[in-house]
C-alpha atoms as a PDB file:
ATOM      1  CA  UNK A   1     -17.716 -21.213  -4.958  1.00  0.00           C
ATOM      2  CA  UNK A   2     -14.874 -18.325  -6.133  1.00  0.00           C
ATOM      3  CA  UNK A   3     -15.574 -14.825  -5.396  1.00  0.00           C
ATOM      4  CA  UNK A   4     -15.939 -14.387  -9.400  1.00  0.00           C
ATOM      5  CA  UNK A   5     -18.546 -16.782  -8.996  1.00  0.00           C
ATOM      6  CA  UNK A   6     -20.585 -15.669  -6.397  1.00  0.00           C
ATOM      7  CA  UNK A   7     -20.294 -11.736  -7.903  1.00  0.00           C
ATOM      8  CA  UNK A   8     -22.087 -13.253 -11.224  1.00  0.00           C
ATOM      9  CA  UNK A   9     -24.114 -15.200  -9.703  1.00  0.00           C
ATOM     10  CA  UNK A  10     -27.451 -12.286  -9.266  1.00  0.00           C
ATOM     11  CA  UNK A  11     -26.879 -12.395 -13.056  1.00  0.00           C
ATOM     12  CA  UNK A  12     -30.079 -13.231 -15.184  1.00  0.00           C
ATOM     13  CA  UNK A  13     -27.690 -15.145 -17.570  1.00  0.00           C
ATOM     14  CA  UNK A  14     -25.971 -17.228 -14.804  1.00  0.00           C
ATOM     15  CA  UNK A  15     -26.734 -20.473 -14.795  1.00  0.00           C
ATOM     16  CA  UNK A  16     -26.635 -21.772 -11.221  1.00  0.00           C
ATOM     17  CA  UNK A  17     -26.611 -25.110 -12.058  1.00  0.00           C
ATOM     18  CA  UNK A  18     -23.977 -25.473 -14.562  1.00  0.00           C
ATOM     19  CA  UNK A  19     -21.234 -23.849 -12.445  1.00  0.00           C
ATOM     20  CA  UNK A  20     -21.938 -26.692  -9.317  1.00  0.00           C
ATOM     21  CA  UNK A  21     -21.778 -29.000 -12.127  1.00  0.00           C
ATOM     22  CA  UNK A  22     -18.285 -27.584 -12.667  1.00  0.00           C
ATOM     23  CA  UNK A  23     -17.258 -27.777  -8.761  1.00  0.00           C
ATOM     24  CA  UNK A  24     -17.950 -31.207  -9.105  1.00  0.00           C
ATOM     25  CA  UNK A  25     -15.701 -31.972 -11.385  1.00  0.00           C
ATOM     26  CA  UNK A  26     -13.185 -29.470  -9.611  1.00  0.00           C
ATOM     27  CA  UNK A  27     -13.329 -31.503  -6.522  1.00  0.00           C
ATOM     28  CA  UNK A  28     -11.290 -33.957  -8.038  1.00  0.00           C
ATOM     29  CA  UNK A  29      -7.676 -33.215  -8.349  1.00  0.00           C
ATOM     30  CA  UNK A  30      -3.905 -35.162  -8.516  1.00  0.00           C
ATOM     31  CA  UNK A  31      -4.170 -35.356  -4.646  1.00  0.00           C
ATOM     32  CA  UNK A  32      -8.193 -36.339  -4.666  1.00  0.00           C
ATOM     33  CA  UNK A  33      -8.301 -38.763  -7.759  1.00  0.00           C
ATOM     34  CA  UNK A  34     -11.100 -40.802  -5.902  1.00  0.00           C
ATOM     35  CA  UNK A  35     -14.080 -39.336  -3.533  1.00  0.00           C
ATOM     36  CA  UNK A  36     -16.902 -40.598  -1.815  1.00  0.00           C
ATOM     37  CA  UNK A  37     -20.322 -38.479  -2.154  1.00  0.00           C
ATOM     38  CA  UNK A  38     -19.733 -36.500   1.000  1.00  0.00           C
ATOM     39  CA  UNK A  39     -16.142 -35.882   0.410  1.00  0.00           C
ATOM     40  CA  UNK A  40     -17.535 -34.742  -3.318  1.00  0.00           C
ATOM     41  CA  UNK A  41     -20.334 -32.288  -1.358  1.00  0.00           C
ATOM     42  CA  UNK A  42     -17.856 -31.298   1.218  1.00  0.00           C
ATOM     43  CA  UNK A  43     -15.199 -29.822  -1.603  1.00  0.00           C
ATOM     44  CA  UNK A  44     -18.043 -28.749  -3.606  1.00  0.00           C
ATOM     45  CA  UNK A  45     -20.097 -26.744  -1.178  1.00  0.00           C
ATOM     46  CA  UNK A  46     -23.127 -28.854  -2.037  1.00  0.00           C
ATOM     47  CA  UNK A  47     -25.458 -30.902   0.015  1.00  0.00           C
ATOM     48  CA  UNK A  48     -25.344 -34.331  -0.512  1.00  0.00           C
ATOM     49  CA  UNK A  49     -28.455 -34.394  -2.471  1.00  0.00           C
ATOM     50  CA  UNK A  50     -27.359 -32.014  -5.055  1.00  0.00           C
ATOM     51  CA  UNK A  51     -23.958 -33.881  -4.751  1.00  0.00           C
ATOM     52  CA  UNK A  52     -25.396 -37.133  -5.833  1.00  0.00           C
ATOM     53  CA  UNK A  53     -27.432 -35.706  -8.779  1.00  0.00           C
ATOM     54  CA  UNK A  54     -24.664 -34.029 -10.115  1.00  0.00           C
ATOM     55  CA  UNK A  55     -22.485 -37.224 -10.165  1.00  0.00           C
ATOM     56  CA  UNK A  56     -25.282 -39.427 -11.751  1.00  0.00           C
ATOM     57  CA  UNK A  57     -26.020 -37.268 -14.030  1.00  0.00           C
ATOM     58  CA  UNK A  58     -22.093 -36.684 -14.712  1.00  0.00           C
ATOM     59  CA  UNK A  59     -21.538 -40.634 -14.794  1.00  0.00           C
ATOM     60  CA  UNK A  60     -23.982 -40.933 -17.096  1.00  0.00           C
ATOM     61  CA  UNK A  61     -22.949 -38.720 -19.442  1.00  0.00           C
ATOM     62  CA  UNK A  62     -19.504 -40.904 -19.310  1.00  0.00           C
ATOM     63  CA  UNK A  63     -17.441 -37.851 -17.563  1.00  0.00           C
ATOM     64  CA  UNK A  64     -17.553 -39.949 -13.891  1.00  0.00           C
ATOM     65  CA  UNK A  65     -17.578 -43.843 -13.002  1.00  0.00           C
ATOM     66  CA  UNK A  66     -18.502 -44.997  -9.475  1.00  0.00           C
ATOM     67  CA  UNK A  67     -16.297 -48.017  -8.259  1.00  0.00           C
ATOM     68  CA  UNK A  68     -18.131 -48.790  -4.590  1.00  0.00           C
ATOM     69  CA  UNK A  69     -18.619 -45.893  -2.902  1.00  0.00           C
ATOM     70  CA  UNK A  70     -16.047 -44.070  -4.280  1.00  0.00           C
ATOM     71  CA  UNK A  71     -16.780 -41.579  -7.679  1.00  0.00           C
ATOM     72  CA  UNK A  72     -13.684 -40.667 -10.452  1.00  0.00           C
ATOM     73  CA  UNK A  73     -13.143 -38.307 -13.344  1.00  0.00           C
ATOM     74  CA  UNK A  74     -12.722 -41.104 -16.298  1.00  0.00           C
ATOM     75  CA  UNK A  75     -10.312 -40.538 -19.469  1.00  0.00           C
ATOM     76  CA  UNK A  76     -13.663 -38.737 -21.490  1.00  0.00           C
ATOM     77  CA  UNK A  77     -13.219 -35.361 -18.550  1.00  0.00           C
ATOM     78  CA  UNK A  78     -10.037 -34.348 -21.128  1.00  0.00           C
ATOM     79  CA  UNK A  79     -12.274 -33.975 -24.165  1.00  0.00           C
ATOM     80  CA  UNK A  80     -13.432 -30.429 -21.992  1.00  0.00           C
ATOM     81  CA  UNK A  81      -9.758 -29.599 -22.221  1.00  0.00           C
ATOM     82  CA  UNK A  82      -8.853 -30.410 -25.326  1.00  0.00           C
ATOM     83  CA  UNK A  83     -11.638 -28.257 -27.058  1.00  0.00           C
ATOM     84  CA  UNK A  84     -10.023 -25.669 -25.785  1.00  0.00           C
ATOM     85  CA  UNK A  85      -6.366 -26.718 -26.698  1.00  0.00           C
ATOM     86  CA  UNK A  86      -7.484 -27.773 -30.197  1.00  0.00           C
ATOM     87  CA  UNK A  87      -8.714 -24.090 -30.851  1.00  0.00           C
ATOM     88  CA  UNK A  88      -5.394 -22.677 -29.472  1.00  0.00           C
ATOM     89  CA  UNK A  89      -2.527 -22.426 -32.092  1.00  0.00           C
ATOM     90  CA  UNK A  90       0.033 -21.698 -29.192  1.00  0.00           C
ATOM     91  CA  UNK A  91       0.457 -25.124 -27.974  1.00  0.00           C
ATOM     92  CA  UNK A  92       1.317 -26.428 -31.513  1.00  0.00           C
ATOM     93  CA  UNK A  93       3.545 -23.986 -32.623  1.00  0.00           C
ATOM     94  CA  UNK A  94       5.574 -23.926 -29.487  1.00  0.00           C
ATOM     95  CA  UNK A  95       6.025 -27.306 -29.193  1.00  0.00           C
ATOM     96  CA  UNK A  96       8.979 -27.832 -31.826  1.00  0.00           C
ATOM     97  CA  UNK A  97      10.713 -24.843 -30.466  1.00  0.00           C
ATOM     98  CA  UNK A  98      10.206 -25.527 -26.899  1.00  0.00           C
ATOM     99  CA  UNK A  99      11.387 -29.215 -28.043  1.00  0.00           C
ATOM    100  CA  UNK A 100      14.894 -27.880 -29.640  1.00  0.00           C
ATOM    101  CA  UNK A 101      15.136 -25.247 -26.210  1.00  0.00           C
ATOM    102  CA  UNK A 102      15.118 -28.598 -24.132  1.00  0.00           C
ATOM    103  CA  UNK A 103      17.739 -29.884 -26.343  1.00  0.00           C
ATOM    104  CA  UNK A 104      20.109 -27.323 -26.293  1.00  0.00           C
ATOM    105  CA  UNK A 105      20.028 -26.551 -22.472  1.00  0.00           C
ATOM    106  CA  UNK A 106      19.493 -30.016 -21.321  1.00  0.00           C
ATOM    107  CA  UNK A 107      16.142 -29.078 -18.870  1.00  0.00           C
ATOM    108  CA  UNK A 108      12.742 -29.031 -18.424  1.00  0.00           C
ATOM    109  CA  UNK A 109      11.083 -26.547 -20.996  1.00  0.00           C
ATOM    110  CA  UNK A 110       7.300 -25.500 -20.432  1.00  0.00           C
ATOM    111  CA  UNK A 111       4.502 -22.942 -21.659  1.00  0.00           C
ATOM    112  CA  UNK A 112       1.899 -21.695 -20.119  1.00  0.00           C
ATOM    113  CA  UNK A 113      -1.425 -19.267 -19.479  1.00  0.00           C
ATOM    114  CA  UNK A 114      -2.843 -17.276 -17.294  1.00  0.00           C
ATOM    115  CA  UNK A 115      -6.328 -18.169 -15.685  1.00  0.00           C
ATOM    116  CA  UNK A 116      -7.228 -16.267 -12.874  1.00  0.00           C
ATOM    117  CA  UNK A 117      -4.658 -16.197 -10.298  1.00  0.00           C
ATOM    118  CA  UNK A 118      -3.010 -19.252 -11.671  1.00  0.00           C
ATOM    119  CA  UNK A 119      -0.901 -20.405 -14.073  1.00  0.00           C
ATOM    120  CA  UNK A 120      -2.156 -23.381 -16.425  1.00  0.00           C
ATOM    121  CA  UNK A 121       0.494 -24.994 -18.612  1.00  0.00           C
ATOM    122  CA  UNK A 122      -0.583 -25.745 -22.196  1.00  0.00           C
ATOM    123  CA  UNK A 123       2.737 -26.969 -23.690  1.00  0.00           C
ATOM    124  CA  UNK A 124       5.517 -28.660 -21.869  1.00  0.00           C
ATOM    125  CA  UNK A 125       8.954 -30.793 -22.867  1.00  0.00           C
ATOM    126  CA  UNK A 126      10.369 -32.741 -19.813  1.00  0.00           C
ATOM    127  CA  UNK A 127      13.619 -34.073 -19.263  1.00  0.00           C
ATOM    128  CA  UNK A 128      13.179 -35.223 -15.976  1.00  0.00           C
ATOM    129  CA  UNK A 129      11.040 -35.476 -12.381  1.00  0.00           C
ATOM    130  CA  UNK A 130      11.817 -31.985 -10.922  1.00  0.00           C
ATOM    131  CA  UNK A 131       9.059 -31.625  -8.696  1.00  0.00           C
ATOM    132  CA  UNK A 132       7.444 -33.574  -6.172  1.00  0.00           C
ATOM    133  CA  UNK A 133       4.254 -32.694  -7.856  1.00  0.00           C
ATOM    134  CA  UNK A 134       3.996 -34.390 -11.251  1.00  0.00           C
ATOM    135  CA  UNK A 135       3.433 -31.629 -14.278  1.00  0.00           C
ATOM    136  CA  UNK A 136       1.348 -32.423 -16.977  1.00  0.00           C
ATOM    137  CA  UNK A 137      -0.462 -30.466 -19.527  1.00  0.00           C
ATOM    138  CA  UNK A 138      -3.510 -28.528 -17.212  1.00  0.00           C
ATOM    139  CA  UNK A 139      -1.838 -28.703 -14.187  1.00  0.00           C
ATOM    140  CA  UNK A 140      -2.052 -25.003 -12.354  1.00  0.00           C
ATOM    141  CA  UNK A 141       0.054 -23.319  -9.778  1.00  0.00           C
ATOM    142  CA  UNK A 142      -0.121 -19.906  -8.506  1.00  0.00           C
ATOM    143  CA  UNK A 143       1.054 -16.999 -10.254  1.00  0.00           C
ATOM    144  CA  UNK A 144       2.585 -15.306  -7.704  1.00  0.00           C
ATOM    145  CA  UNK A 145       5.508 -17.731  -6.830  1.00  0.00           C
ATOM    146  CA  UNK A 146       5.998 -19.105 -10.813  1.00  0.00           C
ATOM    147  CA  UNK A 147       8.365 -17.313 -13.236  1.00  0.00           C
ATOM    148  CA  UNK A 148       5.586 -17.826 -15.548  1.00  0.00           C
ATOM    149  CA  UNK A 149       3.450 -16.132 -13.411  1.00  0.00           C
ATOM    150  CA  UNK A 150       5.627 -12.647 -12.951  1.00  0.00           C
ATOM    151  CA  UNK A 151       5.955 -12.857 -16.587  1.00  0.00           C
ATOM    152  CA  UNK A 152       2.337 -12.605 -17.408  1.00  0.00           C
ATOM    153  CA  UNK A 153       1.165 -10.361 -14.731  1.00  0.00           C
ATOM    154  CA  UNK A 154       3.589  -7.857 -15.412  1.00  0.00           C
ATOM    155  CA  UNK A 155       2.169  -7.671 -18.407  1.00  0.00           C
ATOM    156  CA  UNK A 156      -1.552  -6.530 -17.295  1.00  0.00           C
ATOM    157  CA  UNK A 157      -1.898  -2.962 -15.596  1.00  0.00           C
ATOM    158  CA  UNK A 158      -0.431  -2.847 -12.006  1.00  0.00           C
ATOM    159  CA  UNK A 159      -3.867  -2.252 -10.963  1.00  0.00           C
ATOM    160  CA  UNK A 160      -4.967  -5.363 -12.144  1.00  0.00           C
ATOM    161  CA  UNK A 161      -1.898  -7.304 -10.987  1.00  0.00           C
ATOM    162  CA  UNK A 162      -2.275  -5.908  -7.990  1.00  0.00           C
ATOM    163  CA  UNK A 163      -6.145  -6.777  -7.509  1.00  0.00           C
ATOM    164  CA  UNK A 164      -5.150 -10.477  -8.759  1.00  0.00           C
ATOM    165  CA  UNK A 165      -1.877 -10.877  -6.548  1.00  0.00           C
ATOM    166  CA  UNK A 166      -4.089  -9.865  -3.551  1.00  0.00           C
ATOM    167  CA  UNK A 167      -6.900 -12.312  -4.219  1.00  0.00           C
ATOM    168  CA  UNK A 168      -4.349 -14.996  -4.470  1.00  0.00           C
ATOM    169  CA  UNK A 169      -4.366 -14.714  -0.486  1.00  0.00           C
ATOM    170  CA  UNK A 170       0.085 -15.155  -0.945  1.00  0.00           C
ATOM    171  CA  UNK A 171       1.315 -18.354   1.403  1.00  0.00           C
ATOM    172  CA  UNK A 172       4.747 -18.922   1.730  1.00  0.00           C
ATOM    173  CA  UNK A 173       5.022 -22.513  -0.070  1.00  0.00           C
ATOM    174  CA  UNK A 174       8.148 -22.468   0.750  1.00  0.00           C
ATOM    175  CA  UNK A 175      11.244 -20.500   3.053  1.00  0.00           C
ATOM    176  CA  UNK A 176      11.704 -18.365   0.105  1.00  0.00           C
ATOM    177  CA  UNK A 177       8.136 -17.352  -0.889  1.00  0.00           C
ATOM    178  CA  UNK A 178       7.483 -13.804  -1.575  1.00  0.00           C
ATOM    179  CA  UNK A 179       3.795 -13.336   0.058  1.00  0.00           C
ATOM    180  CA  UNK A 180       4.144  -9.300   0.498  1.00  0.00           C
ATOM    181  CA  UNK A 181       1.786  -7.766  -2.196  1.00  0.00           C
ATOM    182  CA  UNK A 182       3.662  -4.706  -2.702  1.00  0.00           C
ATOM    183  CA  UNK A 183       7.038  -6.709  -2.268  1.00  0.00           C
ATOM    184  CA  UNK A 184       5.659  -8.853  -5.490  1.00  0.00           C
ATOM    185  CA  UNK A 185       4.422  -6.153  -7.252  1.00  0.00           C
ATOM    186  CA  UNK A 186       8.366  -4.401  -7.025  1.00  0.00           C
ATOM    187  CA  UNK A 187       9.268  -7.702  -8.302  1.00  0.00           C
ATOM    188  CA  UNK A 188       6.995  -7.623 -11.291  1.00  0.00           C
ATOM    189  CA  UNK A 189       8.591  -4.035 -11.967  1.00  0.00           C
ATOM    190  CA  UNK A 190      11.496  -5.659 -12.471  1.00  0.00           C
ATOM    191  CA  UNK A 191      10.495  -8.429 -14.788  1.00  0.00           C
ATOM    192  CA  UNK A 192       8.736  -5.566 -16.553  1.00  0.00           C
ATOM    193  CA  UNK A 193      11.669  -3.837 -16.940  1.00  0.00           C
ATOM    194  CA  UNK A 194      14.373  -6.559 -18.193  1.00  0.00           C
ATOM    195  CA  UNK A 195      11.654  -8.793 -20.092  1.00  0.00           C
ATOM    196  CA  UNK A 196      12.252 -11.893 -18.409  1.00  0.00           C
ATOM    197  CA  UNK A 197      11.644 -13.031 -14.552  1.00  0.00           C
ATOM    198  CA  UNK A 198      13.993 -15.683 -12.566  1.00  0.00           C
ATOM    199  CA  UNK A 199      12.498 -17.605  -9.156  1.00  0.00           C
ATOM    200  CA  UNK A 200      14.588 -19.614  -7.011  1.00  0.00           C
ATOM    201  CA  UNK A 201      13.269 -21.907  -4.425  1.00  0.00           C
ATOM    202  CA  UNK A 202       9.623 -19.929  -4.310  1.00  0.00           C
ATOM    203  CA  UNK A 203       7.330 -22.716  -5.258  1.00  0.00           C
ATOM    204  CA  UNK A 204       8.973 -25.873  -4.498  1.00  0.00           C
ATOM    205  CA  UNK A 205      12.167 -25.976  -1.976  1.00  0.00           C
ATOM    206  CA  UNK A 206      14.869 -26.764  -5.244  1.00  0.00           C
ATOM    207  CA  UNK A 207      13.353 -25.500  -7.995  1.00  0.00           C
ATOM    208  CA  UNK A 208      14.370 -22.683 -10.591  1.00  0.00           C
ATOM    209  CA  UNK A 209      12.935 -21.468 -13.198  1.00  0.00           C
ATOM    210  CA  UNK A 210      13.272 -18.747 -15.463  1.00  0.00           C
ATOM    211  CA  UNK A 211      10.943 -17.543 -17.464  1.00  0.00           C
ATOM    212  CA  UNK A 212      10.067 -14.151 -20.779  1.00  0.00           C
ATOM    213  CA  UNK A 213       6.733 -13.818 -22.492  1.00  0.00           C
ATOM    214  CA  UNK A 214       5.459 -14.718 -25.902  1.00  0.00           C
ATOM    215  CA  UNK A 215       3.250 -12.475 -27.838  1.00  0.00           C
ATOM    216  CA  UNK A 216       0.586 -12.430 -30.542  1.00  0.00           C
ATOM    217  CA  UNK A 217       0.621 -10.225 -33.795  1.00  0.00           C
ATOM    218  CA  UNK A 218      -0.477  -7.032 -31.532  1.00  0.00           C
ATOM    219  CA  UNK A 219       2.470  -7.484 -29.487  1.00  0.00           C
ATOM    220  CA  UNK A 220       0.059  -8.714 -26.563  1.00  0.00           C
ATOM    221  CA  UNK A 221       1.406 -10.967 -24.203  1.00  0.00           C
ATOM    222  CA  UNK A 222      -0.264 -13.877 -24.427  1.00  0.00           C
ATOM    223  CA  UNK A 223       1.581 -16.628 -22.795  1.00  0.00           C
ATOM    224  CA  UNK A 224       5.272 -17.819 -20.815  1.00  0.00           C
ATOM    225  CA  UNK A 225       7.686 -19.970 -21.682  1.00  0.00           C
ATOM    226  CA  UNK A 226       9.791 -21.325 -19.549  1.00  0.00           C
ATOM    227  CA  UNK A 227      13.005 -23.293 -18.361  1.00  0.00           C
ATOM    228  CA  UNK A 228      13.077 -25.344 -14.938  1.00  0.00           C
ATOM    229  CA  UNK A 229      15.619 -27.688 -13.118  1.00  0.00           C
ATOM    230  CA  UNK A 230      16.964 -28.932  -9.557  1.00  0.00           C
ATOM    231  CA  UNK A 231      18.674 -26.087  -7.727  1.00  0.00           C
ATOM    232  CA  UNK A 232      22.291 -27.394  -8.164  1.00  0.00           C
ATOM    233  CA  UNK A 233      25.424 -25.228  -8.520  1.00  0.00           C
ATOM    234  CA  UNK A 234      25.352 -21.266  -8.601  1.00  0.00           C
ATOM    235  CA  UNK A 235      21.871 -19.405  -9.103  1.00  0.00           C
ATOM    236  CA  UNK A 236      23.284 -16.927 -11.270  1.00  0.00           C
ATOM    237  CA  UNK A 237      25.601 -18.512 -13.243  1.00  0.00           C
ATOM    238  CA  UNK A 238      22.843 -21.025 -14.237  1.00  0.00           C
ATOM    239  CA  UNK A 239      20.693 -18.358 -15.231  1.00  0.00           C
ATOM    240  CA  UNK A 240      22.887 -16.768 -17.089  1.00  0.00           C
ATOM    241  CA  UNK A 241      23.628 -20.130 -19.293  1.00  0.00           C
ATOM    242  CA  UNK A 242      20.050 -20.277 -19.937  1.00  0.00           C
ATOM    243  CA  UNK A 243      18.944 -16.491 -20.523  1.00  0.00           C
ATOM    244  CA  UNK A 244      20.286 -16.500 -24.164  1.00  0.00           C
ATOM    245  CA  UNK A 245      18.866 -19.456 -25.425  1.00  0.00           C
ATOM    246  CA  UNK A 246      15.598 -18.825 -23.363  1.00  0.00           C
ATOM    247  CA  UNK A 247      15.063 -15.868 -24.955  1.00  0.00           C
ATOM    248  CA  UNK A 248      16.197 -16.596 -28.844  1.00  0.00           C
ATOM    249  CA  UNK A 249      13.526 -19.629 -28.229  1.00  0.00           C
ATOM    250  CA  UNK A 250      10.784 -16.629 -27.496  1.00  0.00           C
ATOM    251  CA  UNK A 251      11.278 -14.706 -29.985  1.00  0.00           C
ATOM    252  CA  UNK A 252      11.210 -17.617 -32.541  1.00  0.00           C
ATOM    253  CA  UNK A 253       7.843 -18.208 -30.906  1.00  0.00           C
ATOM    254  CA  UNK A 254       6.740 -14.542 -31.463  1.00  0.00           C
ATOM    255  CA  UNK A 255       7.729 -15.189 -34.919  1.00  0.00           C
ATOM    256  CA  UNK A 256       5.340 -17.844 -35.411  1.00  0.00           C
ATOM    257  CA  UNK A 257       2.757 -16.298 -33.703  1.00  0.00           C
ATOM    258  CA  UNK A 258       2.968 -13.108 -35.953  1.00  0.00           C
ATOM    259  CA  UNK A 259       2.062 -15.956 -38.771  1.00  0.00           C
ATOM    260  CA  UNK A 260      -1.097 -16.844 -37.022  1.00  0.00           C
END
């Protein structure tokens, strides 16, 4: 259970049960599509008692089938996600734009949140496989090492990033990773300052991205948008092909969102 968790937990409004209903359905993952009942209480922190009442009760309710001894999410787990997407105008109005950025620079073109210490993408155009890790809509990585990320939490108080960044218990993921808090938060200064943030190589060993915010009516940011491709030729001159068009495509986005 998260430290978030476990600090609401003495709460007289916290319902104990409902959140290791939700590890359950955590346990699974791209990596752990099918588990057995102990591997389910093992990655949940449950016994396997509670484990197998949670799953029966899930597979009941259609959310879980059981195939042997093994337990998986089935197709009905996205109707939890897409309550939330179908509330949230972001995804549909930055999917034409983020459509004609793809065009125009030839790449991978993505949008995303923040959620905790992570990164969720909500919108995404691909052009290609640039990660050995397939990317779909929901799939999370952490803040710390994403362009995405830097973009969003230099956007909160430093406090705050700070606080996150720290929680995030920084791994290099790769050669390149920056895992120094204050070394990240002097890097989030930066993407303060010139509105946009650039990785190379941090989360996956040839991958760049580069990244700006998008913001609501109030000028809050609310989400990233971003553009990501194989490491091939010069860093910099890449980035500077893309910053232009990147950018344009953001404020477009803002546009829309002033609408909303």
């Amino acid at each position: 259970m998260s430290e978030a968790v476990e600090s609401e937990s003495g709460s007289g409004d916290f319902v104990q049960s409902l959140a290791r209903g939700l590890e359950v359905i955590r346990a699974f993952d791209a990596e752990h599509p099918a588990l057995t009942l102990s591997d389910v209480a093992r990655r949940a922190g449950l016994t396997r008692a509670a484990a197998r009442r949670f799953l029966r009760t899930l597979e009941t309710l259609g959310y879980v089938r059981a195939d042997g001894r093994a337990f998986s999410l089935t197709p009905r787990i996205l109707e939890l996600g897409f309550s939330y997407l179908s509330a949230l105008s972001l995804p549909a109005l930055a999917q034409p734009h983020l459509e004609r950025l793809s065009r125009q620079v030839d790449e991978s073109v993505s949008s995303a949140v923040l959620d905790g210490a992570d990164i969720v993408y909500v919108a995404r155009v691909p052009t290609r496989r640039i990660m050995s890790v397939g990317i779909t809509i929901g799939t999370r990585f952490p803040a710390y090492a994403t362009s995405m990320g830097r973009v969003l939490l230099a956007a909160l108080p430093e406090d705050r990033a700070r606080e996150i960044i720290a929680a995030s218990r920084p791994e290099p993921l790769t050669s390149r990773t920056r895992t120094d808090v204050e070394a990240i938060l002097a890097e989030l200064g930066a993407v303060r300052t010139q509105g946009w943030s650039f990785v190379d190589g941090e989360l996956e060993e040839g991958l760049r991205s580069l990244a700006a915010p998008l913001h609501d009516r109030e000028g809050t940011v609310v989400a990233a948008v971003n553009i990501s491709a194989t490491a091939r030729g010069d860093a910099n001159s890449w980035r500077a092909q893309c910053l232009s068009d990147l950018l344009a495509a953001a404020a477009d986005i803002d546009g829309d969102l002033r609408l909303v």
